[in-house]
Protein backbone atom coordinates (compact mmCIF):
# COMPACT_ATOMS: atom_id res chain seq x y z
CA UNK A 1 -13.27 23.57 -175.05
CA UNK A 2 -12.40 20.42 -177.26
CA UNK A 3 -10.01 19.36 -179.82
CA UNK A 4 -6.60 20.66 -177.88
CA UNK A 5 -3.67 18.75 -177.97
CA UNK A 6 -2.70 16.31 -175.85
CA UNK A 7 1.13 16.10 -174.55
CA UNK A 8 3.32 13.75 -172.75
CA UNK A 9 5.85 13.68 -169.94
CA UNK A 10 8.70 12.37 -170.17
CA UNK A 11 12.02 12.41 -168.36
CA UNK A 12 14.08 13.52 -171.27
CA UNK A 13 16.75 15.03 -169.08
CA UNK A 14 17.91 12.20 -167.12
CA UNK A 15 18.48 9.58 -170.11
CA UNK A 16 21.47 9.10 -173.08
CA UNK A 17 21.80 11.25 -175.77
CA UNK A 18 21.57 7.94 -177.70
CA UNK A 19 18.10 7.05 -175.89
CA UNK A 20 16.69 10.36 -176.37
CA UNK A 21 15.59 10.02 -180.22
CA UNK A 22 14.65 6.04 -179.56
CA UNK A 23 12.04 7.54 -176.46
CA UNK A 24 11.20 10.18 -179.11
CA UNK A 25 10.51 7.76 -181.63
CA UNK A 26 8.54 4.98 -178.95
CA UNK A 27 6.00 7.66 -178.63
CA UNK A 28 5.46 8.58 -182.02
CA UNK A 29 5.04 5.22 -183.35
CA UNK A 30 2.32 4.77 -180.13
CA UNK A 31 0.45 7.46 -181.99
CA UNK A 32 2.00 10.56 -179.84
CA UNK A 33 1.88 14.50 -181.13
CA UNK A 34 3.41 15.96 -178.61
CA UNK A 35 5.47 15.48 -176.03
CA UNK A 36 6.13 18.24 -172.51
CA UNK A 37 9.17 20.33 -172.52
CA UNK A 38 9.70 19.12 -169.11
CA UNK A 39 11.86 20.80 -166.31
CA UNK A 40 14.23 17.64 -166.16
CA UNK A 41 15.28 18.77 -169.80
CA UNK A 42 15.51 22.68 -169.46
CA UNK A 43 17.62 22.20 -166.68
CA UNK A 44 20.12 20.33 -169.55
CA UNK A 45 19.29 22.89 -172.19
CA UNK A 46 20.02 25.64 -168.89
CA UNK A 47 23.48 24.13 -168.79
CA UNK A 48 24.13 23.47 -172.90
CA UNK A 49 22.38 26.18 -175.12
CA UNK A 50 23.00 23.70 -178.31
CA UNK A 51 20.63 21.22 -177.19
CA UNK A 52 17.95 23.76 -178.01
CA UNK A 53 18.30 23.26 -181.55
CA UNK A 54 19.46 19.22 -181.04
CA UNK A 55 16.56 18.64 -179.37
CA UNK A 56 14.47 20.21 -181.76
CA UNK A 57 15.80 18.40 -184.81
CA UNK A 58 15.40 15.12 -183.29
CA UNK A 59 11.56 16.03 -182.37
CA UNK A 60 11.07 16.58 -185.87
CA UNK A 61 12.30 13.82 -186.82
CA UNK A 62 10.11 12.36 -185.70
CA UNK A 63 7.26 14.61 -186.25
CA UNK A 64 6.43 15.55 -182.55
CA UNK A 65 6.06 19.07 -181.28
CA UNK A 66 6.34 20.64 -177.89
CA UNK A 67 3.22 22.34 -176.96
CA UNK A 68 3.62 23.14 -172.82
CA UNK A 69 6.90 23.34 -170.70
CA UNK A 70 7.49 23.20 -166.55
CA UNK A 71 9.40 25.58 -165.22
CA UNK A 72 12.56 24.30 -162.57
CA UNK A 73 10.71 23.99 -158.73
CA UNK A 74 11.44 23.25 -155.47
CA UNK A 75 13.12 24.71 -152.71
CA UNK A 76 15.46 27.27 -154.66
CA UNK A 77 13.17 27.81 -158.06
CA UNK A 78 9.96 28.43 -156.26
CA UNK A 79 7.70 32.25 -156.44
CA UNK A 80 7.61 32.28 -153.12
CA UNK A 81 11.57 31.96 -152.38
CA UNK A 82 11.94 34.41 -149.41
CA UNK A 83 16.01 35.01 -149.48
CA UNK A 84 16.22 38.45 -151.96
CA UNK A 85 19.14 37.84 -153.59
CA UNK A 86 17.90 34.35 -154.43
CA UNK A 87 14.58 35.80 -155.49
CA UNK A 88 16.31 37.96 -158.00
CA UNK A 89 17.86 34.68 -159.59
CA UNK A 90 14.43 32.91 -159.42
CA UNK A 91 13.23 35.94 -161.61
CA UNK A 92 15.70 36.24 -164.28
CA UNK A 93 15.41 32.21 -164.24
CA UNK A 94 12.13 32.40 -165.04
CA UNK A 95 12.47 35.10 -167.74
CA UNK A 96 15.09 32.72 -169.65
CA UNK A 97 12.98 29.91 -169.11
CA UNK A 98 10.08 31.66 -170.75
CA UNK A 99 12.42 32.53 -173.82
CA UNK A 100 13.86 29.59 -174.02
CA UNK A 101 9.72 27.91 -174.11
CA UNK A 102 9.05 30.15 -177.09
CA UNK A 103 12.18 29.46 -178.79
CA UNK A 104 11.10 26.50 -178.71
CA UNK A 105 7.62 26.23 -180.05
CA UNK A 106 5.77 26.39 -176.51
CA UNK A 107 3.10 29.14 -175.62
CA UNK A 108 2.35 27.79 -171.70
CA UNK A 109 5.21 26.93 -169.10
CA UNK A 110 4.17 25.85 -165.70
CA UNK A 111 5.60 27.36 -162.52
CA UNK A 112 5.46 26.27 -158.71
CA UNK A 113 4.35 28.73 -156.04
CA UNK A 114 6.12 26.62 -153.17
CA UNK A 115 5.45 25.08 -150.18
CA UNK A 116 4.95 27.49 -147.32
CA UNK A 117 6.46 24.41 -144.59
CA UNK A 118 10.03 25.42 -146.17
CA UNK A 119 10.17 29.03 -143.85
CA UNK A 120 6.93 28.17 -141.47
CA UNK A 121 8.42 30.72 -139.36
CA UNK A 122 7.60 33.51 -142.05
CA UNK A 123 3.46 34.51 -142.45
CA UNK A 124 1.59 33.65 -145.23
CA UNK A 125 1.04 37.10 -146.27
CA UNK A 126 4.81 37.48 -146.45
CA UNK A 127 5.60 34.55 -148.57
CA UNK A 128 2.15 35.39 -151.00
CA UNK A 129 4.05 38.67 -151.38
CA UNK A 130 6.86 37.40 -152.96
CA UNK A 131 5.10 35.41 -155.42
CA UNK A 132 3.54 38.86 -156.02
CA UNK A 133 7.07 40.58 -156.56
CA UNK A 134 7.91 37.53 -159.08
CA UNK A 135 5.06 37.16 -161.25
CA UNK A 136 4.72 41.21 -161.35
CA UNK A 137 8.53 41.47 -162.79
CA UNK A 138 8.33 38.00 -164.92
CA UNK A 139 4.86 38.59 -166.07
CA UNK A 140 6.25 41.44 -169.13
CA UNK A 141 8.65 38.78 -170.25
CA UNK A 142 5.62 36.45 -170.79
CA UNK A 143 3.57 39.02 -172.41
CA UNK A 144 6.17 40.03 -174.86
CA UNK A 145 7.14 36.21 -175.73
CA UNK A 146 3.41 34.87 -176.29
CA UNK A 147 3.90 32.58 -173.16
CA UNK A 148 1.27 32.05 -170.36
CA UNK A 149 2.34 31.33 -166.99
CA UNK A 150 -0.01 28.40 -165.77
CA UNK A 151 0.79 28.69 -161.70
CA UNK A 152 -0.47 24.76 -160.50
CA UNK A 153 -2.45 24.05 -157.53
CA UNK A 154 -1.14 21.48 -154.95
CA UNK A 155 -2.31 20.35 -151.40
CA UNK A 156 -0.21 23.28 -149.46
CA UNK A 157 -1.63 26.50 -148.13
CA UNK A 158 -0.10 28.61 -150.86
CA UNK A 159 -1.21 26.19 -153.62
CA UNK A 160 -4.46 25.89 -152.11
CA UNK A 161 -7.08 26.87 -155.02
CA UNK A 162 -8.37 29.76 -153.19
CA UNK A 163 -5.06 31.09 -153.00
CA UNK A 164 -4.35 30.94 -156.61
CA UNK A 165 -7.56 32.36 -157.17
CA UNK A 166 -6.72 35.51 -155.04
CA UNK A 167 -2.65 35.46 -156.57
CA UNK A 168 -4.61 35.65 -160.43
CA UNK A 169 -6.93 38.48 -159.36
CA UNK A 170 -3.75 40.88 -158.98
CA UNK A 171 -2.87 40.21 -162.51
CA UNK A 172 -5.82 40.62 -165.20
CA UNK A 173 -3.25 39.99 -168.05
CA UNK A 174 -4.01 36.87 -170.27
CA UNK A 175 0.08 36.01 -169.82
CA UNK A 176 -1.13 34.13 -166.11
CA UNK A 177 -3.48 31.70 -165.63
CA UNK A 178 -3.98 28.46 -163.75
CA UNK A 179 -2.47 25.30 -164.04
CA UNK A 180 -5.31 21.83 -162.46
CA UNK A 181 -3.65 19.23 -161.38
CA UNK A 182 -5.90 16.28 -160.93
CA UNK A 183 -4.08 14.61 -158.30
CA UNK A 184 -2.44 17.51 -156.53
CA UNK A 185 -6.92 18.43 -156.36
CA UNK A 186 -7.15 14.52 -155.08
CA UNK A 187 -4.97 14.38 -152.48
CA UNK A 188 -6.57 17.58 -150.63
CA UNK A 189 -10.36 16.33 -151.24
CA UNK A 190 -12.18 14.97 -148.55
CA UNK A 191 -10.77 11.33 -149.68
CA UNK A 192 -8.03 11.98 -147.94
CA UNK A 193 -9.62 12.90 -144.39
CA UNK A 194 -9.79 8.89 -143.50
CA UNK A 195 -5.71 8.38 -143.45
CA UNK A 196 -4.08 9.93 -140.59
CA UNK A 197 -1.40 10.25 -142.31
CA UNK A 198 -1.28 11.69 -145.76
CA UNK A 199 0.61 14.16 -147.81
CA UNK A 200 -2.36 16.89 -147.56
CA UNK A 201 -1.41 16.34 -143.20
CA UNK A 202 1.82 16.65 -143.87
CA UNK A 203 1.67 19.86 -144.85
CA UNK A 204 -1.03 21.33 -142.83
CA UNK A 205 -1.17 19.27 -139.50
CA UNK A 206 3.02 18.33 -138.70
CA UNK A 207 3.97 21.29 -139.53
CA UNK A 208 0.76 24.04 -138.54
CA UNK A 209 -1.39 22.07 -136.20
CA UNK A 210 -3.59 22.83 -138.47
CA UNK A 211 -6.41 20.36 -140.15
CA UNK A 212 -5.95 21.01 -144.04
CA UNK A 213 -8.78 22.89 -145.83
CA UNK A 214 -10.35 20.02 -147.93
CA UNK A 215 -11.07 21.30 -151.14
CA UNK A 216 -13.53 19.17 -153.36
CA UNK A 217 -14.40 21.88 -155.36
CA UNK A 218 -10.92 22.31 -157.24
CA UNK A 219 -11.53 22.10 -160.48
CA UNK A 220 -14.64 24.32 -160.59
CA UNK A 221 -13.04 27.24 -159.01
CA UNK A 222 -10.46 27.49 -161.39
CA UNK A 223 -11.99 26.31 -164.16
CA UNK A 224 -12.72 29.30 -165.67
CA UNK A 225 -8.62 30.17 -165.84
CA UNK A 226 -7.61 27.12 -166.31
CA UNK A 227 -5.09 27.21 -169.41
CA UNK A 228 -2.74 23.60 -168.98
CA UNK A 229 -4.01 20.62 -166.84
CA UNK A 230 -1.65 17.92 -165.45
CA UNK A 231 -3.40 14.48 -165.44
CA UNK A 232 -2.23 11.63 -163.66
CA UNK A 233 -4.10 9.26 -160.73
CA UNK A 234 -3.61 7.97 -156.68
CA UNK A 235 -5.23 6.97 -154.04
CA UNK A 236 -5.57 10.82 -152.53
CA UNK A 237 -3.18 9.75 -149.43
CA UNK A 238 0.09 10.27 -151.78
CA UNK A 239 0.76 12.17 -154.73
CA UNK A 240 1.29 8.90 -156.62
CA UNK A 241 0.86 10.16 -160.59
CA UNK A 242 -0.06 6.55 -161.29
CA UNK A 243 -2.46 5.87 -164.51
CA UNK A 244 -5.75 6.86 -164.82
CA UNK A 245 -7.70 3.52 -163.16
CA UNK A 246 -4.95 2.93 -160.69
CA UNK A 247 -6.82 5.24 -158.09
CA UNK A 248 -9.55 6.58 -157.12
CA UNK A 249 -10.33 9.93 -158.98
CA UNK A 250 -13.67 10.64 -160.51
CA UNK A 251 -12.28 11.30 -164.26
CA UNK A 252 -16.08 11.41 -165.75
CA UNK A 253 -16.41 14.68 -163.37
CA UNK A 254 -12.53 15.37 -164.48
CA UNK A 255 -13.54 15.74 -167.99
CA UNK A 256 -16.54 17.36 -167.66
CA UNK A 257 -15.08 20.22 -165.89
CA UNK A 258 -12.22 20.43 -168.97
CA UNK A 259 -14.85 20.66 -171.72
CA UNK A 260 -16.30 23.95 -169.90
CA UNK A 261 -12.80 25.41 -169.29
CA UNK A 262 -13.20 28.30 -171.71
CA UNK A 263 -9.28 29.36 -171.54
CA UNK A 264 -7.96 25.48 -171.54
CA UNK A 265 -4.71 25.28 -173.99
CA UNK A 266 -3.92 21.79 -173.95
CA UNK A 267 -4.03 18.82 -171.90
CA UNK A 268 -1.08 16.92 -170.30
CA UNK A 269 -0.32 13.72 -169.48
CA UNK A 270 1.62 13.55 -166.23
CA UNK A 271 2.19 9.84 -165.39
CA UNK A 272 5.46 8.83 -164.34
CA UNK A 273 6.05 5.79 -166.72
CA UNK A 274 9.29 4.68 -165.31
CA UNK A 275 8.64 3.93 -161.29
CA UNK A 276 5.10 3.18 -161.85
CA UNK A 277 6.29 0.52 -164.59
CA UNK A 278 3.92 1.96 -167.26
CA UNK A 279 4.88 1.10 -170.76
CA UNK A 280 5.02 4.22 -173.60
CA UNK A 281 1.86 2.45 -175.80
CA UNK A 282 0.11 1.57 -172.82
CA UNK A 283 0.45 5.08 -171.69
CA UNK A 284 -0.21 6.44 -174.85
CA UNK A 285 -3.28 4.24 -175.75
CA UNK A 286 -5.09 4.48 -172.12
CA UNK A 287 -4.99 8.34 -172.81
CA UNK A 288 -6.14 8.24 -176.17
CA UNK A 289 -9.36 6.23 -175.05
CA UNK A 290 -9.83 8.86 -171.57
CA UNK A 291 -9.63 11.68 -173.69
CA UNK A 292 -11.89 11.40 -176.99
CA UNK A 293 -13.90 14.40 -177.53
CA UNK A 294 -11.58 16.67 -175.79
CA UNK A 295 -7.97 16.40 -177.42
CA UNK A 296 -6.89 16.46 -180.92
């Protein structure tokens, strides 16, 4: 697959409603198309419906689009949330966030399975089950909005590529696919087995006893449902999302493994500028170079 676009995260949420345009406008000028409806932002647009069209008039001003969103995560947004009545509100979450993408130009929004350490007392089986129950009532809302729900590996059990593999096989549908995260993949290879501690152990060996199940193989197992991809770089002991060159991932294999992803929709950018003291052309320009022959 070539010639997809290539998008940007950005904080949008966090900053001014003066900044907001000026950011906007930094990464058009760098050369920018598009730019990730990020989860910092719906959680604004959550709380003030009028931003929807705000926002949008302001991206057009400067002629940028959004192409892929992110979903809310964590503790209380996550598939796998185990309390029921929470689950419920995870669910019709989800379905407004999936309107809310299409309203707003997007066709893929990323969601987060969890992290099974949150309730270690509850089986794996049980918590899987759950992000069954979600995806099975969320999944219609998709289909009938032209959204795909990308659901993104990461170095816990339930992220684990193998388990996303087995979560996609209950649902044929084109509305779910898979979501690669380079340096989620990284920091579960086999890089990661010389640091005694590391943020693949600290989800596998603190909390389980367990040694994690390296996994260099990521991107070929779910390459052929991969639909978004989240690119970023570390050192595979901590999920870092430094630059591409400021670690130690392989990003000729990286690439490779895009071109033959038959379903892939875009590609992301998902460095964090702002604590990793990356500036918007640098940012823009480093991904331009990486990615020639593969985005548009």
């Amino acid at each position: 697959m070539t010639n997809v676009p290539l998008t940007y995260m950005f904080d949008l949420g966090s900053i001014s409603e003066a900044m907001r345009p000026y950011v906007m406008h930094c990464f058009a000028e760098s050369g920018a198309k598009h730019l990730v409806l990020c989860h910092w932002l719906m959680a604004e647009i959550l709380k003030d419906g009028n931003l929807v069209s705000k926002v949008r008039k302001e991206m057009e001003a400067e002629g940028l689009t959004f192409v892929d969103a992110h979903a809310l995560f964590g503790t209380f947004y996550d598939l796998r949330t185990m309390d029921e009545t929470r689950l419920k509100h995870v669910i019709l979450l989800d379905k407004l966030q999936i309107a809310i993408a299409a309203e707003m130009g997007v066709d893929t929004i990323t969601m987060h399975v969890g992290a099974d350490t949150w309730t270690p007392e509850v089986s794996l089986e049980r918590q899987n089950a759950n992000i069954l129950r979600a995806l099975e009532a969320i999944l219609p809302e998709a289909e009938a909005c032209g959204v795909t729900v990308c659901i993104e590996n990461s170095w816990t059990r339930l992220g684990h590529p193998d388990n996303l593999l087995k979560i996609k096989s209950c649902f044929p549908t084109e509305a779910l696919g898979l979501c690669y995260d380079s340096g989620h993949a990284n920091v579960l290879s086999s890089k990661a087995k010389q640091y005694e501690e590391c943020a693949a152990r600290d989800r596998w060996t603190v909390p389980f006893g367990l040694e994690p199940e390296w996994e260099d193989c990521a991107l070929e197992k779910m390459q052929p449902h991969i639909v978004n991809c989240h690119l970023h770089d570390n050192d595979a002991q901590r999920d870092l999302h430094n630059l591409p060159g400021k670690g130690n991932i392989d990003w000729a294999h990286i690439l490779r493994g895009l071109r033959q992803a038959p379903r892939l929709k875009c590609v992301q950018c998902e460095v964090k500028t702002v604590p990793n003291k990356v500036t918007i052309p640098t940012l823009c320009r480093t991904f331009e170079e990486l990615l020639k022959g593969i985005t548009a």
